[in-house]
N, C-alpha and C. Protein backbone atom coordinates (compact mmCIF):
# COMPACT_ATOMS: atom_id res chain seq x y z
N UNK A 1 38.90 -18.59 34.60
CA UNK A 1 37.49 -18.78 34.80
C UNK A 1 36.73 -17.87 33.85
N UNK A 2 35.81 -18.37 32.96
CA UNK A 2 35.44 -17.49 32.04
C UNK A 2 33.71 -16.61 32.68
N UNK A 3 33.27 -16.12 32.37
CA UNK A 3 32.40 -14.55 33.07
C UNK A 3 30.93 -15.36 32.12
N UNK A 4 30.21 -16.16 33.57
CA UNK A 4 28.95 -16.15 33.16
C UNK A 4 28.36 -14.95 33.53
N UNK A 5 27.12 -14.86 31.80
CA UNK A 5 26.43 -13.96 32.54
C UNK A 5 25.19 -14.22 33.28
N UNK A 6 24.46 -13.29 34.22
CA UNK A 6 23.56 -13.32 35.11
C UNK A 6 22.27 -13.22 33.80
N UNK A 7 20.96 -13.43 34.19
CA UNK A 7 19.79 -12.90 33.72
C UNK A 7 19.61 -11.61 33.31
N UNK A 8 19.90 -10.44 34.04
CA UNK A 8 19.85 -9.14 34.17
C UNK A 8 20.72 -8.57 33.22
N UNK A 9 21.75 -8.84 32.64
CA UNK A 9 23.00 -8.59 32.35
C UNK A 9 22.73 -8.30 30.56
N UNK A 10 22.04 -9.64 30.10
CA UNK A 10 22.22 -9.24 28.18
C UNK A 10 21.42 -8.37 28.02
N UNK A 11 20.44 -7.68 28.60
CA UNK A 11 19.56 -6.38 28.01
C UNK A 11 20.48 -4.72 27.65
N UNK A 12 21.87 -4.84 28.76
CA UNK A 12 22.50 -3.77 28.41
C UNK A 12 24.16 -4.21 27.19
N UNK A 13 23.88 -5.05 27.50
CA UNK A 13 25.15 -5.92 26.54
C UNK A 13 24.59 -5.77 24.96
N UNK A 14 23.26 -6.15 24.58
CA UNK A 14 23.11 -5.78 23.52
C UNK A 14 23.00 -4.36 22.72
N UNK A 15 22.91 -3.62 23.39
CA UNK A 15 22.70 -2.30 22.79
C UNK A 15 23.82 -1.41 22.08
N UNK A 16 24.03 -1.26 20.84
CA UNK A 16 25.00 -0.69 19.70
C UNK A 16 25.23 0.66 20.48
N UNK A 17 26.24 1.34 19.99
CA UNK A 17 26.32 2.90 20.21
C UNK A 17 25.46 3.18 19.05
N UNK A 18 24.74 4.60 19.10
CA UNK A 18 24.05 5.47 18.27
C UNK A 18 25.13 5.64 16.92
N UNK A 19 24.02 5.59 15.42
CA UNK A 19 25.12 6.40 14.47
C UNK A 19 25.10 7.97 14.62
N UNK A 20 26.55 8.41 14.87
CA UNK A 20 26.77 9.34 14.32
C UNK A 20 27.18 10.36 12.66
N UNK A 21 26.43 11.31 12.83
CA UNK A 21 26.75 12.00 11.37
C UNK A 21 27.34 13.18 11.31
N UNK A 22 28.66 13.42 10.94
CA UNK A 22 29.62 14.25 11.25
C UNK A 22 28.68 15.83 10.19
N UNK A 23 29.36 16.89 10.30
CA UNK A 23 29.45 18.05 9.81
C UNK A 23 29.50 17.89 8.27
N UNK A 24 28.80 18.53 7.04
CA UNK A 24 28.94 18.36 5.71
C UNK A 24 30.11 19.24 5.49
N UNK A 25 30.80 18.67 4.83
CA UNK A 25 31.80 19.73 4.68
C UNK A 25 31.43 20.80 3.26
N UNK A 26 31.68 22.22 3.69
CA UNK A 26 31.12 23.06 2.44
C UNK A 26 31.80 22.81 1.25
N UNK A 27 33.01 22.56 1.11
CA UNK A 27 34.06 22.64 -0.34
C UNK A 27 33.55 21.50 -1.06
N UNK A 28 33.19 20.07 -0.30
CA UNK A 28 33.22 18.68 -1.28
C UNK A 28 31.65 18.62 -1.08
N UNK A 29 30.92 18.99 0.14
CA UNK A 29 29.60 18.65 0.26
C UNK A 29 29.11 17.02 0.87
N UNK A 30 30.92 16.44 1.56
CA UNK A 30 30.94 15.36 1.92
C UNK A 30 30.92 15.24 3.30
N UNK A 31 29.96 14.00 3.84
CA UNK A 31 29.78 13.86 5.49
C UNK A 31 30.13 12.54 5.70
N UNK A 32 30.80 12.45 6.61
CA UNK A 32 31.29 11.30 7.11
C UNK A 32 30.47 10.85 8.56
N UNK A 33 30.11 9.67 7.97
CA UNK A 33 29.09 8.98 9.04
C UNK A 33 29.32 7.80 9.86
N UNK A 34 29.20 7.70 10.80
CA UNK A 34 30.25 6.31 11.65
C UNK A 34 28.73 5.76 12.63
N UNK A 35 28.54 4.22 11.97
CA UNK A 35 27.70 3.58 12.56
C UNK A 35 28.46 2.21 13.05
N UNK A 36 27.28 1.27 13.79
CA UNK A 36 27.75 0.56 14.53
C UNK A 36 27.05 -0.86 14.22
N UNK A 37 27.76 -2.32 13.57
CA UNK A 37 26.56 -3.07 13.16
C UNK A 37 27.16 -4.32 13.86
N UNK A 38 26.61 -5.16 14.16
CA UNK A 38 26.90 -6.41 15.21
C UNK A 38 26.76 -7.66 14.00
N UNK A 39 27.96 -8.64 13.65
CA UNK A 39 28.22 -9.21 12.71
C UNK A 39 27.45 -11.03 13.47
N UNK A 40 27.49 -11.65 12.43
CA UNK A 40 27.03 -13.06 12.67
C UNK A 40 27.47 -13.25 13.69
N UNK A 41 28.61 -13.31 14.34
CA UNK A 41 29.46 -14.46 15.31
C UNK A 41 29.65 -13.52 16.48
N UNK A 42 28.50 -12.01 16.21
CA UNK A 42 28.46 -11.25 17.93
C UNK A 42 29.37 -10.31 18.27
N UNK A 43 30.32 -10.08 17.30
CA UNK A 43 31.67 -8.89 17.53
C UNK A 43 30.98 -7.88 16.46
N UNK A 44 30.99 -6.47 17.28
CA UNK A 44 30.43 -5.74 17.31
C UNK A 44 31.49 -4.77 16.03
N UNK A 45 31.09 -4.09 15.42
CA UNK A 45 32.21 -3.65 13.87
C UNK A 45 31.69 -2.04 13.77
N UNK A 46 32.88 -1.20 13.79
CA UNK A 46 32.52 0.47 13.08
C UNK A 46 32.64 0.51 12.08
N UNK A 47 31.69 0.88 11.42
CA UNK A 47 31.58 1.22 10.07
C UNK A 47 31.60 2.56 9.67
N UNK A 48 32.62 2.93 8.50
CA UNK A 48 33.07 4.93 8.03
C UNK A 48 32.37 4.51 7.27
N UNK A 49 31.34 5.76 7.09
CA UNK A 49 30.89 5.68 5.51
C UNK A 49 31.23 7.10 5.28
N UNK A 50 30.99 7.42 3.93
CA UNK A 50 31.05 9.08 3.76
C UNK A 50 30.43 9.10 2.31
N UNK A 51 28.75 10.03 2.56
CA UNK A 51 28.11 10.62 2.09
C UNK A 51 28.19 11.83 1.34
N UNK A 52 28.06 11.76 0.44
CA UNK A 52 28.20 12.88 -0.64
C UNK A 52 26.26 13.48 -0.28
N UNK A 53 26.48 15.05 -0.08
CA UNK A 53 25.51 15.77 0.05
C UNK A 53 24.82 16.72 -1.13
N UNK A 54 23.63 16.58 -1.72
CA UNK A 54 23.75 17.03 -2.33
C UNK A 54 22.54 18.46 -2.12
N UNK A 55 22.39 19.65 -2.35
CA UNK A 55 20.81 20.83 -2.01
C UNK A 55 20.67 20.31 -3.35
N UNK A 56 19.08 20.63 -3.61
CA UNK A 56 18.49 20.71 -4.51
C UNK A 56 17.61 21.85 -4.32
N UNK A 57 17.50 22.86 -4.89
CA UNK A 57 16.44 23.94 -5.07
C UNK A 57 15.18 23.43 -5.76
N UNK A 58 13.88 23.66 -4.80
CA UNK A 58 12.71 23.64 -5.92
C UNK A 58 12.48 24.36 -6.31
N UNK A 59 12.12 24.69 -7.45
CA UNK A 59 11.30 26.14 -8.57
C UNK A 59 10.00 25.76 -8.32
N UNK A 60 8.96 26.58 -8.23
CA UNK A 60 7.68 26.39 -8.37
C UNK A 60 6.92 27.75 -9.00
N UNK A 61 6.13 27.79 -10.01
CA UNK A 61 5.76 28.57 -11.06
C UNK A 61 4.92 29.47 -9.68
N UNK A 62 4.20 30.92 -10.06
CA UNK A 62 3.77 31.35 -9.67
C UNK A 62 2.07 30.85 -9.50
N UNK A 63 1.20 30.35 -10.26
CA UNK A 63 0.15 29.55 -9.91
C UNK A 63 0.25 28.61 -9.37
N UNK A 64 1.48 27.76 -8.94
CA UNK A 64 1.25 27.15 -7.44
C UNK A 64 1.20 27.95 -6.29
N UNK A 65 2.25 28.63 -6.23
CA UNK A 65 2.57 29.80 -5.20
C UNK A 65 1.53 30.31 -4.54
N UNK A 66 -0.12 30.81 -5.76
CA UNK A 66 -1.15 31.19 -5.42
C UNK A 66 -2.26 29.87 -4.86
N UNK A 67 -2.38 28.94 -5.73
CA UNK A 67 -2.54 28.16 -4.92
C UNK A 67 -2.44 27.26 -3.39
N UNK A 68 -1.31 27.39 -3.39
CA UNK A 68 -0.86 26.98 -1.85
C UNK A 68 -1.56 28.19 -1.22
N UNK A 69 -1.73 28.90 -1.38
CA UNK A 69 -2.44 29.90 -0.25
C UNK A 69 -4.14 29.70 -0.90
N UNK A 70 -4.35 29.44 -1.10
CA UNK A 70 -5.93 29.06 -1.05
C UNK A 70 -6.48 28.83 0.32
N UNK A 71 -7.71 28.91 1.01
CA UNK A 71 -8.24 28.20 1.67
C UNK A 71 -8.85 26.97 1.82
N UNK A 72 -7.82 26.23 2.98
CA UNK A 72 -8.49 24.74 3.01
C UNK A 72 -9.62 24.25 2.87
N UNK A 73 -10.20 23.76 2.46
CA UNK A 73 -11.63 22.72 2.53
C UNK A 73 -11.58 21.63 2.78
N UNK A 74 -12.60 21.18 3.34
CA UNK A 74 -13.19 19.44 3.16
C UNK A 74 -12.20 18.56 4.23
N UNK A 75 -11.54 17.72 4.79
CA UNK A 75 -10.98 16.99 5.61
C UNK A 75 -9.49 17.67 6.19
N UNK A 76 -9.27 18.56 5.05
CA UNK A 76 -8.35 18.98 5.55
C UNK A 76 -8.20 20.53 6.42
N UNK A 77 -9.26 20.92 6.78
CA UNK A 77 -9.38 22.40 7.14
C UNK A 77 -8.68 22.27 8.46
N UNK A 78 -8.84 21.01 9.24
CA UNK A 78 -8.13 20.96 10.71
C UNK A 78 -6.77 20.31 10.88
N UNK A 79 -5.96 20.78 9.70
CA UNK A 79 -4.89 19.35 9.56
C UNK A 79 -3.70 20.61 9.56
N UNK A 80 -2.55 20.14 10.32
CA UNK A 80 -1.48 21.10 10.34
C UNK A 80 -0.70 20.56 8.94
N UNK A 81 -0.84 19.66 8.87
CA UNK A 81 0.23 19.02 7.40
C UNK A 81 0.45 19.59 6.16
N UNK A 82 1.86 20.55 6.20
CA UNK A 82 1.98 21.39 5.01
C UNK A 82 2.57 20.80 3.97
N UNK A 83 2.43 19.47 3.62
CA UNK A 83 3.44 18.55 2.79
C UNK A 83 2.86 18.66 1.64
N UNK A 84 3.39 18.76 0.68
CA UNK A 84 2.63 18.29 -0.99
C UNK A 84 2.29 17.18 -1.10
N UNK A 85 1.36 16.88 -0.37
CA UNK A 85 0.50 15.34 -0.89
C UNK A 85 -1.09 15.69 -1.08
N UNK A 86 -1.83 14.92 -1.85
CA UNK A 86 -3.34 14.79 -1.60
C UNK A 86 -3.93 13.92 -0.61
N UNK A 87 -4.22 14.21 0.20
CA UNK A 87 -4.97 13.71 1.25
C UNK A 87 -6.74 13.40 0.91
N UNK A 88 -6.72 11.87 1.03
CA UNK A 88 -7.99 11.46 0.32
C UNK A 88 -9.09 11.52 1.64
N UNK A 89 -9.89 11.20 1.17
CA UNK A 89 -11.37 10.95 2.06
C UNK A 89 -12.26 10.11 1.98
N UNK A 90 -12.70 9.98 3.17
CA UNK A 90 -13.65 8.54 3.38
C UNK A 90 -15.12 9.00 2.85
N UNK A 91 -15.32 9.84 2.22
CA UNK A 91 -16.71 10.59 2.02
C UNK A 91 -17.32 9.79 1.11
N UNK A 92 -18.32 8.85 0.83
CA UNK A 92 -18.85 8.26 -0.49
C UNK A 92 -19.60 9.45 -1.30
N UNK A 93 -18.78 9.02 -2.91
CA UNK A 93 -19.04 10.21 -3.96
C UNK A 93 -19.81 9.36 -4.83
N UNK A 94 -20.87 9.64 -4.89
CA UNK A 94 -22.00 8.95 -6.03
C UNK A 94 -21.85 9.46 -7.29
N UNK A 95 -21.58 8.77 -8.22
CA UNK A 95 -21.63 9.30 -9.80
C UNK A 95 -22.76 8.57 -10.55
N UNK A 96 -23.31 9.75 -11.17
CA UNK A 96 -24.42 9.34 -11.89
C UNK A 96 -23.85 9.18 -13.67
N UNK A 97 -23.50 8.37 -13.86
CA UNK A 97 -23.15 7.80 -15.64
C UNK A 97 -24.79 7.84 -16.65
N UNK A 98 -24.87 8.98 -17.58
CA UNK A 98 -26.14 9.09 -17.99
C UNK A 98 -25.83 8.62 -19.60
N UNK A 99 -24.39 9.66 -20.03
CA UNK A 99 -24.07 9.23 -21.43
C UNK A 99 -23.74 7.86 -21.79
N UNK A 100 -23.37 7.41 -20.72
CA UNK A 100 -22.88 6.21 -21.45
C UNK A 100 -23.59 5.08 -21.81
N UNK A 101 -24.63 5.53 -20.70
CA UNK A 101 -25.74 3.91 -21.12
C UNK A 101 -26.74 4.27 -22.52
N UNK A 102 -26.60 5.29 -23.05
CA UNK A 102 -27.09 5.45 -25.14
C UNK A 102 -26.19 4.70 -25.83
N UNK A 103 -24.49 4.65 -24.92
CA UNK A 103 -23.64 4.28 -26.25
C UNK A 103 -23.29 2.45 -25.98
N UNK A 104 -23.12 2.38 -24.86
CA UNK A 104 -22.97 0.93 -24.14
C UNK A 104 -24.56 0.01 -24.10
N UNK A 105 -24.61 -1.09 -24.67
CA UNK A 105 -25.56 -2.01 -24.09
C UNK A 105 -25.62 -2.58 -22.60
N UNK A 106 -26.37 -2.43 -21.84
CA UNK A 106 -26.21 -3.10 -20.46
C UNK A 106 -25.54 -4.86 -20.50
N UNK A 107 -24.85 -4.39 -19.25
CA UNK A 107 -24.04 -5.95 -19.08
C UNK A 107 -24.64 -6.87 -18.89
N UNK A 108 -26.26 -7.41 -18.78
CA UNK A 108 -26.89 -8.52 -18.66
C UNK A 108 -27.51 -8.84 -20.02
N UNK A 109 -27.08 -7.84 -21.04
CA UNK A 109 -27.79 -8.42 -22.45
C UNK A 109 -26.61 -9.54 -23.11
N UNK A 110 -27.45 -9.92 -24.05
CA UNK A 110 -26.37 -11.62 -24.47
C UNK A 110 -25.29 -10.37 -25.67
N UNK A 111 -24.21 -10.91 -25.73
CA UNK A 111 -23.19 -10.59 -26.25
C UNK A 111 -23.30 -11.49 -27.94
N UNK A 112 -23.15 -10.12 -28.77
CA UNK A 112 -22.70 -10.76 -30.30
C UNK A 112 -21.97 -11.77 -30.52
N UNK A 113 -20.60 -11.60 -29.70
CA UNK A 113 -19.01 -12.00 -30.24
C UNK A 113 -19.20 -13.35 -29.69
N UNK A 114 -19.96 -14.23 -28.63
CA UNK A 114 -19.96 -14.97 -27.83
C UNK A 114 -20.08 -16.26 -28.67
């Protein structure tokens, strides 16, 4: 007799084991990682992988160094986020273009090349 299942039953049937990620090893810098992936036809497959680890040191000149300690301004004064990104703003910045309209003809005059 083959095992119907109930209603209740496929919500815990589907669920993979967690991947695990073993210890880097110090000599090779290699980690062996064992995940879990569920194939077309529903049989469930372990997969070894093994990851090569690599550190990377950042250098950063001494005028960043001083920089990063600056005091925050502008959107970011209340922000815990110590990441190296620029964080933009919704602030509208009006630019006033004075030189250019001596050297440019305005865009509603008739064009030479036309």
């Amino acid at each position: 007799m083959a095992f119907r299942r109930a209603w209740g039953d496929d919500e815990d049937d589907d669920v993979l084991p967690r991947r695990r990620e073993g210890p880097v090893d110090p000599q090779t810098g290699i980690r062996e990682v064992v995940d879990y992936k569920r194939k077309s036809n529903g049989d469930v497959v372990k997969v070894l992988i093994k990851e090569k680890v690599y550190t990377v040191r950042l250098k950063r000149s001494p005028a960043v160094e001083e920089r990063r300690n600056w005091e925050k301004f502008g959107d970011v004064v209340g922000s815990k986020d110590e990441s190296n990104i620029t964080i933009q703003t919704s602030d509208v910045v009006n630019i006033e273009v004075s030189a250019i309209s001596a050297i440019w003809p305005p865009l509603d005059a008739p064009r030479s090349d036309a």
